[in-house]
Structure formats: C-alpha cells, structure tokens
C-alpha atoms as a PDB file:
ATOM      1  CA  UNK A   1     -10.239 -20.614  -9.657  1.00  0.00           C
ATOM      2  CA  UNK A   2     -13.714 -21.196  -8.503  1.00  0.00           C
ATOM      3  CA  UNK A   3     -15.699 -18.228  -7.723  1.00  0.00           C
ATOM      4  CA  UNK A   4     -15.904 -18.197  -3.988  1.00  0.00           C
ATOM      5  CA  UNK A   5     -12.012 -18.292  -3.952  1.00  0.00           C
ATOM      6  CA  UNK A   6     -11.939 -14.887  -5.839  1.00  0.00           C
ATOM      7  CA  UNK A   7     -14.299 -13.689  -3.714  1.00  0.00           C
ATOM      8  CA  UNK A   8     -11.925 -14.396  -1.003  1.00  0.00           C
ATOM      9  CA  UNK A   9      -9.012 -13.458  -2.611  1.00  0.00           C
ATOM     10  CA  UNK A  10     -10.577  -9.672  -3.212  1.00  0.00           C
ATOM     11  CA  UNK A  11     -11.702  -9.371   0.233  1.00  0.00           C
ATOM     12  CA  UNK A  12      -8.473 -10.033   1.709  1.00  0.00           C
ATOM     13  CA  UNK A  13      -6.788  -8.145  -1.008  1.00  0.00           C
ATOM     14  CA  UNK A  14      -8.898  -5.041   0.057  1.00  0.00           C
ATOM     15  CA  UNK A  15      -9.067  -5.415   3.589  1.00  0.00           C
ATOM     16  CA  UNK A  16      -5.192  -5.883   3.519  1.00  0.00           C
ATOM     17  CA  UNK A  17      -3.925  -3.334   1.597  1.00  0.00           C
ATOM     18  CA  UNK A  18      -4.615  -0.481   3.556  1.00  0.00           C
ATOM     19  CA  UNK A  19      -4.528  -1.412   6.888  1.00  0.00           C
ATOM     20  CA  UNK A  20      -0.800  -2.103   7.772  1.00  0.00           C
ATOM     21  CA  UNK A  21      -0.877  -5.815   7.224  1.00  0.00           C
ATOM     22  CA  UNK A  22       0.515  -6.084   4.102  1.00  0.00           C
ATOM     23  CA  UNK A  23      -1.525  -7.269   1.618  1.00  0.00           C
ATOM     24  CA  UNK A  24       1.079  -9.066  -0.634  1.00  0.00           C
ATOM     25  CA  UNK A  25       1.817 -11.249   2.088  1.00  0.00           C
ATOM     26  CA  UNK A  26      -1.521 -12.241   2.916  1.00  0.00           C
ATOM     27  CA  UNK A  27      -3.001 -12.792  -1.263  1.00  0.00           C
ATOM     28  CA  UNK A  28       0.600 -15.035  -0.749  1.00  0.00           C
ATOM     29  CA  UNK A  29      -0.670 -16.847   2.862  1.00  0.00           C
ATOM     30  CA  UNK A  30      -3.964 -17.186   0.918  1.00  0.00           C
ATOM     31  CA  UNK A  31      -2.545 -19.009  -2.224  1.00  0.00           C
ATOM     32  CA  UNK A  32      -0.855 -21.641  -0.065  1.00  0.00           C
ATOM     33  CA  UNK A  33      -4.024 -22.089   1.258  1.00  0.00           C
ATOM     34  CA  UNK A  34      -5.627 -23.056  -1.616  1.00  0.00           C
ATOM     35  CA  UNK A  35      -2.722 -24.994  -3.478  1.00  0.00           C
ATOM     36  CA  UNK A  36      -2.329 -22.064  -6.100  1.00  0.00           C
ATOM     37  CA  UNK A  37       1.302 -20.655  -7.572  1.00  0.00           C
ATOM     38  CA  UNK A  38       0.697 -17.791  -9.460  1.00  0.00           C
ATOM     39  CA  UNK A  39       3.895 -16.418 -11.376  1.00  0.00           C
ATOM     40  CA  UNK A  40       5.543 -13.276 -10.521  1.00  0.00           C
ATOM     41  CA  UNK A  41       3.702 -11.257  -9.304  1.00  0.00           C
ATOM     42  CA  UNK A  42       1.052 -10.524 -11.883  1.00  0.00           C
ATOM     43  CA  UNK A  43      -1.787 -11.478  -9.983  1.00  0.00           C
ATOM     44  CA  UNK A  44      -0.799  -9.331  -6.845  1.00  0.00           C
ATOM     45  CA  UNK A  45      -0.646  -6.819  -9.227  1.00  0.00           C
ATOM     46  CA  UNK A  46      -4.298  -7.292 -10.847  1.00  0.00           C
ATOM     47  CA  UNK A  47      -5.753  -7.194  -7.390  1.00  0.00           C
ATOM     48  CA  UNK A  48      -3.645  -3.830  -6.665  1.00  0.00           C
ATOM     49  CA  UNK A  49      -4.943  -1.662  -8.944  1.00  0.00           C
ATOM     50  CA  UNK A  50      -8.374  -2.566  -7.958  1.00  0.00           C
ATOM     51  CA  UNK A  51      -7.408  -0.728  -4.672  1.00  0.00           C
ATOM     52  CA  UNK A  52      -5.915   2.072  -6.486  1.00  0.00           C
ATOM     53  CA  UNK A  53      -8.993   2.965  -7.893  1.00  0.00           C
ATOM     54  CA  UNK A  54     -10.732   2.924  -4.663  1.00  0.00           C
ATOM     55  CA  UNK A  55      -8.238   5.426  -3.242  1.00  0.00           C
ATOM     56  CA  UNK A  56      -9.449   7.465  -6.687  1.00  0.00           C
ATOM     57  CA  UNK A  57     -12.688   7.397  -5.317  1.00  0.00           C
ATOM     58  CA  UNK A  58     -12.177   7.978  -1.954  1.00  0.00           C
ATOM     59  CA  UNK A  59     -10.321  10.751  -2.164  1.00  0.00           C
ATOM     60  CA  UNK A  60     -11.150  12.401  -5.968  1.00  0.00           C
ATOM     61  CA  UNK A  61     -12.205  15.948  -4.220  1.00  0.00           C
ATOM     62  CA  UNK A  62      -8.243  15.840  -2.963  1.00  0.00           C
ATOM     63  CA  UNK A  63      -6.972  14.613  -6.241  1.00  0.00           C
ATOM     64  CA  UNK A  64      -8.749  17.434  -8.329  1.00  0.00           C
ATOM     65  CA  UNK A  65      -8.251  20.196  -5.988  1.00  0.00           C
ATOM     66  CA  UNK A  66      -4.216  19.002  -5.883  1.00  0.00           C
ATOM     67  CA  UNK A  67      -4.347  18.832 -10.250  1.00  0.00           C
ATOM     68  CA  UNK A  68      -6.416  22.230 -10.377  1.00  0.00           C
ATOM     69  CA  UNK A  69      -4.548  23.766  -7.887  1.00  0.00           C
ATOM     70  CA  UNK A  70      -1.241  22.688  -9.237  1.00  0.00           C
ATOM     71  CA  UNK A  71      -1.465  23.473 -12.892  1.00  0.00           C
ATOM     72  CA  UNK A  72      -2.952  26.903 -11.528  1.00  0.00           C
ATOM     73  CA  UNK A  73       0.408  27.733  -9.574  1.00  0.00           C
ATOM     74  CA  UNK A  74       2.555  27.315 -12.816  1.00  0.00           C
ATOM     75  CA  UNK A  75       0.269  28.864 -14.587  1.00  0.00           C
ATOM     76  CA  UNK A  76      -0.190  32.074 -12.719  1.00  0.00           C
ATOM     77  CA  UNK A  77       2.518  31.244  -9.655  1.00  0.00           C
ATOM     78  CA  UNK A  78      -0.180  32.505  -6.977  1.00  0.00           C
ATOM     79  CA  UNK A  79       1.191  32.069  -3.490  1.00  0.00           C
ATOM     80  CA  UNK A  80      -2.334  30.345  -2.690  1.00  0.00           C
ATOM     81  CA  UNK A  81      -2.027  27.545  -4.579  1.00  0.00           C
ATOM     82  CA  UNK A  82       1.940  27.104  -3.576  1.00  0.00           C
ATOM     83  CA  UNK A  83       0.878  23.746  -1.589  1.00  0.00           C
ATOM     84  CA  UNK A  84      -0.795  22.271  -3.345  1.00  0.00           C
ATOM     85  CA  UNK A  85       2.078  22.132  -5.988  1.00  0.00           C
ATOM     86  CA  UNK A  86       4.533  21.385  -3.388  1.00  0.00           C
ATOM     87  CA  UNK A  87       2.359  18.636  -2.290  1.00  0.00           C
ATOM     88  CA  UNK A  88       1.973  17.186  -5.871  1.00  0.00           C
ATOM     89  CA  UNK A  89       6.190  17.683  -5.792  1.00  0.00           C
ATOM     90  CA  UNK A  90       6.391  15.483  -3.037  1.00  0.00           C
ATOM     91  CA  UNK A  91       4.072  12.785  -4.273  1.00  0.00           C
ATOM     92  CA  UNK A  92       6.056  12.479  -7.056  1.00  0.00           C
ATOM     93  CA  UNK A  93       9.746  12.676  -5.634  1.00  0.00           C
ATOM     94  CA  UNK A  94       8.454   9.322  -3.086  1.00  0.00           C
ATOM     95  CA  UNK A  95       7.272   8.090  -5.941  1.00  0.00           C
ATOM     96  CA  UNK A  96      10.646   8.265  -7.860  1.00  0.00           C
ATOM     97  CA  UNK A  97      12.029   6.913  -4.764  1.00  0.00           C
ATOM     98  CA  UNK A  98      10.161   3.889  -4.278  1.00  0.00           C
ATOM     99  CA  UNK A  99      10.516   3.069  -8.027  1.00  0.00           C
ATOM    100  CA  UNK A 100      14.068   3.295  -8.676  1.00  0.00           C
ATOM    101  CA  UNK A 101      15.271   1.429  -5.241  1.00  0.00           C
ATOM    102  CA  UNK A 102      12.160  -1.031  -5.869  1.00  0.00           C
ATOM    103  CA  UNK A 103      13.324  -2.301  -8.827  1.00  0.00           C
ATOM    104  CA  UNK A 104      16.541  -3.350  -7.154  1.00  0.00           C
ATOM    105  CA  UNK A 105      15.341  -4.309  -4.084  1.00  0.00           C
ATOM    106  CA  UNK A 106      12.841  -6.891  -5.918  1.00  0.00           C
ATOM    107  CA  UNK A 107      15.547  -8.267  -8.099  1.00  0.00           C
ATOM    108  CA  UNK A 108      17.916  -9.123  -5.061  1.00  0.00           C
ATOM    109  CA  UNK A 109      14.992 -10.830  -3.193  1.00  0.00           C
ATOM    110  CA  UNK A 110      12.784 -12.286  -5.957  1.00  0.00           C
ATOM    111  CA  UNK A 111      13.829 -15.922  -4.922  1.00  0.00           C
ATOM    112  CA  UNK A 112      13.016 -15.756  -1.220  1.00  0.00           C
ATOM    113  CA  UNK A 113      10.214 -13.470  -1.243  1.00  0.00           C
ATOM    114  CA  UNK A 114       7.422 -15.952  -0.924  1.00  0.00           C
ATOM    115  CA  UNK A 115       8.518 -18.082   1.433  1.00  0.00           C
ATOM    116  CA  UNK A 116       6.309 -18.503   4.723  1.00  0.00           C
ATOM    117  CA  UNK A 117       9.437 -17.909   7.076  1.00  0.00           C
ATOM    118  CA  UNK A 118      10.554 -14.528   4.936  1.00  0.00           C
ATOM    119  CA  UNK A 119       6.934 -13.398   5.434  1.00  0.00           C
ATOM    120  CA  UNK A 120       6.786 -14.347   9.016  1.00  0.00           C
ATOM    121  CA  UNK A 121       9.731 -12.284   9.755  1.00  0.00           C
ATOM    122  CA  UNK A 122       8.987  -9.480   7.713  1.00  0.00           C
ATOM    123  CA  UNK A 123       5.356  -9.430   9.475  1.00  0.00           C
ATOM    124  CA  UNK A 124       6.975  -9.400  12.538  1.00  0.00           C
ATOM    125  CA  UNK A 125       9.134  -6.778  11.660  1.00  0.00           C
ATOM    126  CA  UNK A 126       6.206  -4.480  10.601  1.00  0.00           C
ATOM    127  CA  UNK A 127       4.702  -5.137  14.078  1.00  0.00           C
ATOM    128  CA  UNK A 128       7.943  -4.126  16.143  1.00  0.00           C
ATOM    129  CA  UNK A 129       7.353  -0.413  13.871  1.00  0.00           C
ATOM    130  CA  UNK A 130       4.120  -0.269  14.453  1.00  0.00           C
ATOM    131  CA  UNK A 131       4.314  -0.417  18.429  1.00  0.00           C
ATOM    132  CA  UNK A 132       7.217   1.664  18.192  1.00  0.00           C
ATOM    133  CA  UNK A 133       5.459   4.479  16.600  1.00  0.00           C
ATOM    134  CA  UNK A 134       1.595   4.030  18.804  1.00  0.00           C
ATOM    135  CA  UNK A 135       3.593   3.768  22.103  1.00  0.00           C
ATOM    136  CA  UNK A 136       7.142   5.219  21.796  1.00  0.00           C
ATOM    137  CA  UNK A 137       7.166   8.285  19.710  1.00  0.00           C
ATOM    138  CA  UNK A 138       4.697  11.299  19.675  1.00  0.00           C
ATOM    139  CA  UNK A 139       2.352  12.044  16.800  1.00  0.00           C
ATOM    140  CA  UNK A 140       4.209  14.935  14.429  1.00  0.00           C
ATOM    141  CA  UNK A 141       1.608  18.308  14.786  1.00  0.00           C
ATOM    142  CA  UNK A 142       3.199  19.445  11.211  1.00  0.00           C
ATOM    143  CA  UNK A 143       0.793  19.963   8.442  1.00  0.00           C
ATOM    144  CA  UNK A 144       0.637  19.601   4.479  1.00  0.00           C
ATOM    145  CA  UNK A 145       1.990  23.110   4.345  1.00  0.00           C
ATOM    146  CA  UNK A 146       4.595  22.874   6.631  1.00  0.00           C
ATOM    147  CA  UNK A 147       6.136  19.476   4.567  1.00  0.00           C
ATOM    148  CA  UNK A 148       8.980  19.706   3.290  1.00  0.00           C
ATOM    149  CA  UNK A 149      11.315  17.668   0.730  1.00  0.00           C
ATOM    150  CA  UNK A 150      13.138  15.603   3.355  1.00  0.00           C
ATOM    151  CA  UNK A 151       9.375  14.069   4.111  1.00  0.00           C
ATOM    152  CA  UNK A 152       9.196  12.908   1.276  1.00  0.00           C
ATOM    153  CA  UNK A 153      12.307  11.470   0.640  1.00  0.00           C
ATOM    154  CA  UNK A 154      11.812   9.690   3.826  1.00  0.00           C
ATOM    155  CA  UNK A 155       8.188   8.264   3.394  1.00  0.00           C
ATOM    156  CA  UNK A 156       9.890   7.347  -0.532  1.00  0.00           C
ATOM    157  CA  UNK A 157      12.252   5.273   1.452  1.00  0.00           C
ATOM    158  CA  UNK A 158      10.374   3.322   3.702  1.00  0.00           C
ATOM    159  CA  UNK A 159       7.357   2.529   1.167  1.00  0.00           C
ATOM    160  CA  UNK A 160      10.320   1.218  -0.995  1.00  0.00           C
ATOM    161  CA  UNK A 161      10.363  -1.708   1.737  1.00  0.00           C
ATOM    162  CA  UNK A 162       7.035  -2.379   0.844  1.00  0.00           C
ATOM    163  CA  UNK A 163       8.114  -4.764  -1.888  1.00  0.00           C
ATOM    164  CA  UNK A 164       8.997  -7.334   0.651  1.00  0.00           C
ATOM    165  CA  UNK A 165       5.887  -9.454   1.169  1.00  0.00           C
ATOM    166  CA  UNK A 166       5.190  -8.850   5.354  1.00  0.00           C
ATOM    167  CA  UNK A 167       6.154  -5.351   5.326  1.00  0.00           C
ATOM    168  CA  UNK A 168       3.208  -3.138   4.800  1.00  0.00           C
ATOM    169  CA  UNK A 169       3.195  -0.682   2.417  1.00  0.00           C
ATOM    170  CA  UNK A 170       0.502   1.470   4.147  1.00  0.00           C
ATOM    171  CA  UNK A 171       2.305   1.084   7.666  1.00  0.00           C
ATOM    172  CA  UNK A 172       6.004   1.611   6.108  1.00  0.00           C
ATOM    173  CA  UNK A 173       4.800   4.606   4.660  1.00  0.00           C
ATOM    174  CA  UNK A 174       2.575   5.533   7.418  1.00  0.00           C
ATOM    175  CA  UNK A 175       5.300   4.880  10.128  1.00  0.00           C
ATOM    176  CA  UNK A 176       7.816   7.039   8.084  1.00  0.00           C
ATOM    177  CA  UNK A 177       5.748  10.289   7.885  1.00  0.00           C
ATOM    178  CA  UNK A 178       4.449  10.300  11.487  1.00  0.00           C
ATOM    179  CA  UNK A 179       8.167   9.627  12.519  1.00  0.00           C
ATOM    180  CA  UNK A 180       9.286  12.449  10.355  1.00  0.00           C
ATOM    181  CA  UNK A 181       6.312  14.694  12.175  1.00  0.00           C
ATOM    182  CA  UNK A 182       3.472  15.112  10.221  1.00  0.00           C
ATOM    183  CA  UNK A 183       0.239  15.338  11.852  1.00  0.00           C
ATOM    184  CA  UNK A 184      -2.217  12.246  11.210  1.00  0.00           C
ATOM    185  CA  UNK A 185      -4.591  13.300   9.103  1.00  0.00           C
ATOM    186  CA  UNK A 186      -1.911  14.905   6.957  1.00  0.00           C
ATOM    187  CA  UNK A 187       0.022  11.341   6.768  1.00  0.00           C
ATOM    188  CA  UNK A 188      -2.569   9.513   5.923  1.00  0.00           C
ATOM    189  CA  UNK A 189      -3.626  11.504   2.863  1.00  0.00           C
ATOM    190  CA  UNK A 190      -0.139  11.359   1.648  1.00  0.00           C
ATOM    191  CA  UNK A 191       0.487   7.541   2.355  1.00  0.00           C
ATOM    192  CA  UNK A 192      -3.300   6.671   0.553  1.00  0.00           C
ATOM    193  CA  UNK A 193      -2.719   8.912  -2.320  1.00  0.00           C
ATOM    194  CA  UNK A 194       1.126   7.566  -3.032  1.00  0.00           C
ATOM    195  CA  UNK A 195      -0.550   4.235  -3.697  1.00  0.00           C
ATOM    196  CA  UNK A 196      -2.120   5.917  -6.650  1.00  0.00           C
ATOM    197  CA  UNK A 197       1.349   6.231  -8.896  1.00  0.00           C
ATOM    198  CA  UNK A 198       3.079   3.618  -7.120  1.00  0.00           C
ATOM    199  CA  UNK A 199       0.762   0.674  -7.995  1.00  0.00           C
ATOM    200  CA  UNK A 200      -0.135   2.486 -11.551  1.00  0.00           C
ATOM    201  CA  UNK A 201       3.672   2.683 -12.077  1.00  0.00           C
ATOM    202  CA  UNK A 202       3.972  -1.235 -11.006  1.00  0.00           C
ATOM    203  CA  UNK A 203       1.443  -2.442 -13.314  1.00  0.00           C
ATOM    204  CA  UNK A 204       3.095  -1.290 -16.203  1.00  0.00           C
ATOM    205  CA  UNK A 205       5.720  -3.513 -15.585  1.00  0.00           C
ATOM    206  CA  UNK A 206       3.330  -6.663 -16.021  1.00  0.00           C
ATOM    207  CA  UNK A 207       1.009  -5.214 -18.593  1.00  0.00           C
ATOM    208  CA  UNK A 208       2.560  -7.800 -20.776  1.00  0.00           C
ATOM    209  CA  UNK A 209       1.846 -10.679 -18.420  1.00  0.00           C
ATOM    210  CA  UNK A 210      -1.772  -9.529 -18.468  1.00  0.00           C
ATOM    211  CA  UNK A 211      -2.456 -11.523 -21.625  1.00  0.00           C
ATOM    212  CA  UNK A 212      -4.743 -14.155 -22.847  1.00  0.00           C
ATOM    213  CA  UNK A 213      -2.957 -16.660 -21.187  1.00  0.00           C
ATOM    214  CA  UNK A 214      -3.003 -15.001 -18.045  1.00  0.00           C
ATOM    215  CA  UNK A 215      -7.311 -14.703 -18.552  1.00  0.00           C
ATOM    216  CA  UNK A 216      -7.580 -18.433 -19.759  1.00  0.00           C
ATOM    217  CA  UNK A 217      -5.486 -19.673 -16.360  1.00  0.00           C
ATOM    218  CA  UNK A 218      -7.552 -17.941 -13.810  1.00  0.00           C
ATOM    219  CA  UNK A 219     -10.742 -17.617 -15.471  1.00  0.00           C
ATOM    220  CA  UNK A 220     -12.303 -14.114 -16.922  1.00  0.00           C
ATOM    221  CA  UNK A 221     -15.325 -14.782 -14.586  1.00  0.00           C
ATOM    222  CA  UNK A 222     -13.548 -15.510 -11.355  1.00  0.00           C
ATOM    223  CA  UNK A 223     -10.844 -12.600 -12.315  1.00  0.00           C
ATOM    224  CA  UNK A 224     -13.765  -9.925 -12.770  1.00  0.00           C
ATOM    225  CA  UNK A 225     -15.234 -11.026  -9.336  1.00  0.00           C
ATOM    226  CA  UNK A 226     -11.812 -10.714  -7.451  1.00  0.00           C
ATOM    227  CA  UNK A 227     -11.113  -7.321  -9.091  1.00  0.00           C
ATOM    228  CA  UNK A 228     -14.793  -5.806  -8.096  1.00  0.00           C
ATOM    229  CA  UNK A 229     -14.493  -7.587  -4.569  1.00  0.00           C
ATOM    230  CA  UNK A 230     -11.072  -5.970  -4.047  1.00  0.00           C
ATOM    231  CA  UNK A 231     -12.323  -2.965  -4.970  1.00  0.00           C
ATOM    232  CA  UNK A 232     -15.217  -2.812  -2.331  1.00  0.00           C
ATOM    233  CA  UNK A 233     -13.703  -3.825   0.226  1.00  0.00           C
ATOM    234  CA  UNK A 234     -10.512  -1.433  -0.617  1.00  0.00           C
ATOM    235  CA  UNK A 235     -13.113   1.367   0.301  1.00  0.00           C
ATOM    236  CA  UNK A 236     -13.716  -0.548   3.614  1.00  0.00           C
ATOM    237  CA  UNK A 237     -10.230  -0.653   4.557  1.00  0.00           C
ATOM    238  CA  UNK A 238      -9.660   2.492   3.780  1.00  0.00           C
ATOM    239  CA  UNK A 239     -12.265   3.375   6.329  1.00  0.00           C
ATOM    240  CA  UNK A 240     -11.537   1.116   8.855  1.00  0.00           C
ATOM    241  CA  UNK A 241      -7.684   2.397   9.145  1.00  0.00           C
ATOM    242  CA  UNK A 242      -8.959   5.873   9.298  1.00  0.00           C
ATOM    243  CA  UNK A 243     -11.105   5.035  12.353  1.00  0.00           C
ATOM    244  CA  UNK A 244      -7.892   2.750  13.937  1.00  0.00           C
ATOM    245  CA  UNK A 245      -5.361   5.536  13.131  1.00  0.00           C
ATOM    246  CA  UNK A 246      -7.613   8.431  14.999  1.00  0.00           C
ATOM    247  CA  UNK A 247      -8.186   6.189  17.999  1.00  0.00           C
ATOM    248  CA  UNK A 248      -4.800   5.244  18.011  1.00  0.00           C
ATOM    249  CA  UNK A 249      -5.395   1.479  17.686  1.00  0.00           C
ATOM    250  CA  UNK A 250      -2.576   0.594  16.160  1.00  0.00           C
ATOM    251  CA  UNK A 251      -1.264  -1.482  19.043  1.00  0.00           C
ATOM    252  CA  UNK A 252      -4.124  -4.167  17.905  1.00  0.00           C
ATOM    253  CA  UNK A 253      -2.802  -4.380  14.742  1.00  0.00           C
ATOM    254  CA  UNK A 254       0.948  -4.865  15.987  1.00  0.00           C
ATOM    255  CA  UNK A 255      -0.702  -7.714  17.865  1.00  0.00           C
ATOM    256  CA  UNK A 256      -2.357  -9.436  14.997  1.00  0.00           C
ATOM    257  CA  UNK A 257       0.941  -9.083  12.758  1.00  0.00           C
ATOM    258  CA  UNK A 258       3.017 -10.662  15.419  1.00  0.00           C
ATOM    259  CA  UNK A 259      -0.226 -13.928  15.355  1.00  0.00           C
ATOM    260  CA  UNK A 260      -0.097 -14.346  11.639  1.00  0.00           C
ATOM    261  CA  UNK A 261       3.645 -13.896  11.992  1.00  0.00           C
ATOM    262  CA  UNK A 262       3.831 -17.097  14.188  1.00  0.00           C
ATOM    263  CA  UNK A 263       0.792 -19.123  12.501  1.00  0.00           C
ATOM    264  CA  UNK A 264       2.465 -18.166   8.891  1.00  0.00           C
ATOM    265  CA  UNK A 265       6.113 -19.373  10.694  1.00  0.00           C
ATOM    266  CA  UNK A 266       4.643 -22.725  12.206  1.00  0.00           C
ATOM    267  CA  UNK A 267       1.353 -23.959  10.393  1.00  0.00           C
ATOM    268  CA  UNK A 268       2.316 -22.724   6.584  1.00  0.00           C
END
C-alpha cells in the first residue's frame, strides 16, 4: 500500500464513520477501487479504533464526569450523581446488545457482506431511515435523565445492524434513539460515546490477526499514516454531523446514500 492510498483510506475512514454513511462500506467501495482484498475484517477494524480514540478526545470532559460521577453514586448512592450511573447502565446494556446479536448476525452474513449489490442495498436502506426520521417523525424532547432502559435496549438493537456493510452504525443508532424520543443533543452523545466499547470490544476479536504478518502485508509506514489520518479526520466528522444533525440536514445525506447506492450497484 503506497502512502497516498492510506492517506485516502484514513480520510474516508474518518469522514465515514460518523456521519451516517457507513464507513465499512465505503473502506470496502474504496478497496475495489484500488484492487486490494484485505481478510476479514482486520483492517476495518485497525482503522476503527483510530476513530474511537477521537470520540475519547472529543468528548473526555463527558467520559470523566460519567466515570467520576458513577463510581461516586455506588460509593456514596447520592441522588445527584443517579444519572450519570444510569447513563453509564445504559451504555453498557447497548453495548451487551450489539455484541451478543453481532456475533451472530456476522456469522450468518460473512459470505455476502462485501459484495457491491449487498452494500448498495443496505446503503439504500440506511437512506429510506434517514428520510424517515428528518421528514416523518418529530425530534424526541426527552433528556439524559429522563432515559430509560427500553432506550437503550432499542439503540442496542439497531447499532447491532451496523455490522452489515451499508448500514451506518452512527445513523442506526442515531435513528433508533431519536425514534425512541430523546432530544438531539442527548442522542448524539449516547450514539458517539457507544462507539467507544463497541469498537474496543470488536478489536479484541482480531487482536490476533494484528500480527507481523498483518504489518509486513500492508506496510508499518503506510499503516501508521492511515491510522493518524483516520484519526484526524474522525474529529472532523464528528464535527461536521454535529453541525448536519442541528440544522437538520439529514435529508442531504439520505440523498448521497441513495447516489453511492446506485454508483456502488452499477459501476462497482
């Protein structure tokens, strides 16, 4: 892999995996691209937790206040901090979600998963949500304090479609809370910070693909490059689908799903 091609890879990585795109589907569109076939889905992976540690960064004062917050409530059980537990409760029952029925769901469609017309549909599919929720239903006014454990359970389910490559794991996740009724802001905090354990939990199902082999393939150079660009420009989409979500752009994006859908469909 020559350097320019990582550079390309962690842009679209970064760009795509927040904005509901679906990044797995386009690193995918972009290996056919070039002519490359990586394994599994190892590489996918790599690039991932680059992202993961943007969302760190981005949103640190929100991680430490839900840890400090949380261990503070079963320490001392003060009402004050009853939230922020609850909050770190639902994280982690979504999480459970998405891991168990994951693991199933990516077994049963391993084989077809990559193929330009699966991705085209599922793309397509993503789209349909996406206009459903910006022009048919009405953003939830709930908060992080009014959630409850049904939220979660339902944002666990739809970010367990995620796995399919065309359905976005921001927008599945994203389409699931403001469906259930929480307020924007507060569904966007919860969909960026459930990337956090979700693609941490992932990775440790390929740590042992991460080998030498996996280094001397690629290239340590042009794998360092894609990881750092995929981190940079995780902090841009994370950003940019801030600003589209509060302006209530997400028609635009439905739009540009349902192109690639059709390009991926006829030209890949």
């Amino acid at each position: 892999m020559s350097y320019l091609e990582a550079i390309i890879f962690g842009i679209v990585q970064g760009i795509t995996e927040f904005l509901p795109i679906s990044s797995t589907a386009h690193i995918i569109i972009v290996e056919h691209l070039f002519g490359y076939e990586f394994p599994g889905l190892t590489y996918e992976i790599y690039l991932h937790i680059a992202s993961a540690f943007a969302v760190m960064i981005y949103f640190y004062r929100d991680l430490l206040d839900i840890i400090k917050h949380s261990y503070s409530y079963l320490k001392k059980r003060e009402e004050k901090n009853r939230v922020h537990f609850l909050f770190a409760l639902y994280i982690i029952v979504a999480t459970v979600i998405t891991g168990g029925l994951g693991v199933i769901l990516k077994n049963l469609v391993l084989d077809i998963m990559k193929t330009p017309a699966f991705i085209a549909g599922a793309l397509s599919v993503t789209a349909i949500f996406l206009i459903f929720i910006e022009r048919f239903h009405n953003y939830g006014k709930r908060k992080e304090e009014e959630m409850t454990f049904l939220d979660s359970v339902i944002v666990g389910l739809g970010q367990t479609l995620a796995v399919l490559p065309g359905i976005s794991r921001s927008g599945s996740t994203l389409v699931a809370a403001l469906w259930s009724g929480l307020e924007r802001e507060t569904a966007v905090r919860y969909s960026f910070i459930l990337v956090i354990p979700v693609i941490l939990g992932s990775s440790v199902l390929v740590l042992e693909d991460l080998n030498s082999s996996f280094w001397l393939d690629i290239g340590s150079g042009p794998l360092i490059v894609s990881f750092m660009s995929s981190f940079i420009f995780s902090l841009i989409g994370i950003i940019w689908l801030i600003d589209i979500l509060m302006k209530s752009r997400l028609l635009y994006v439905a739009i540009y799903c349902f192109v690639a859908a059709v390009l991926v469909f006829n030209y890949i």
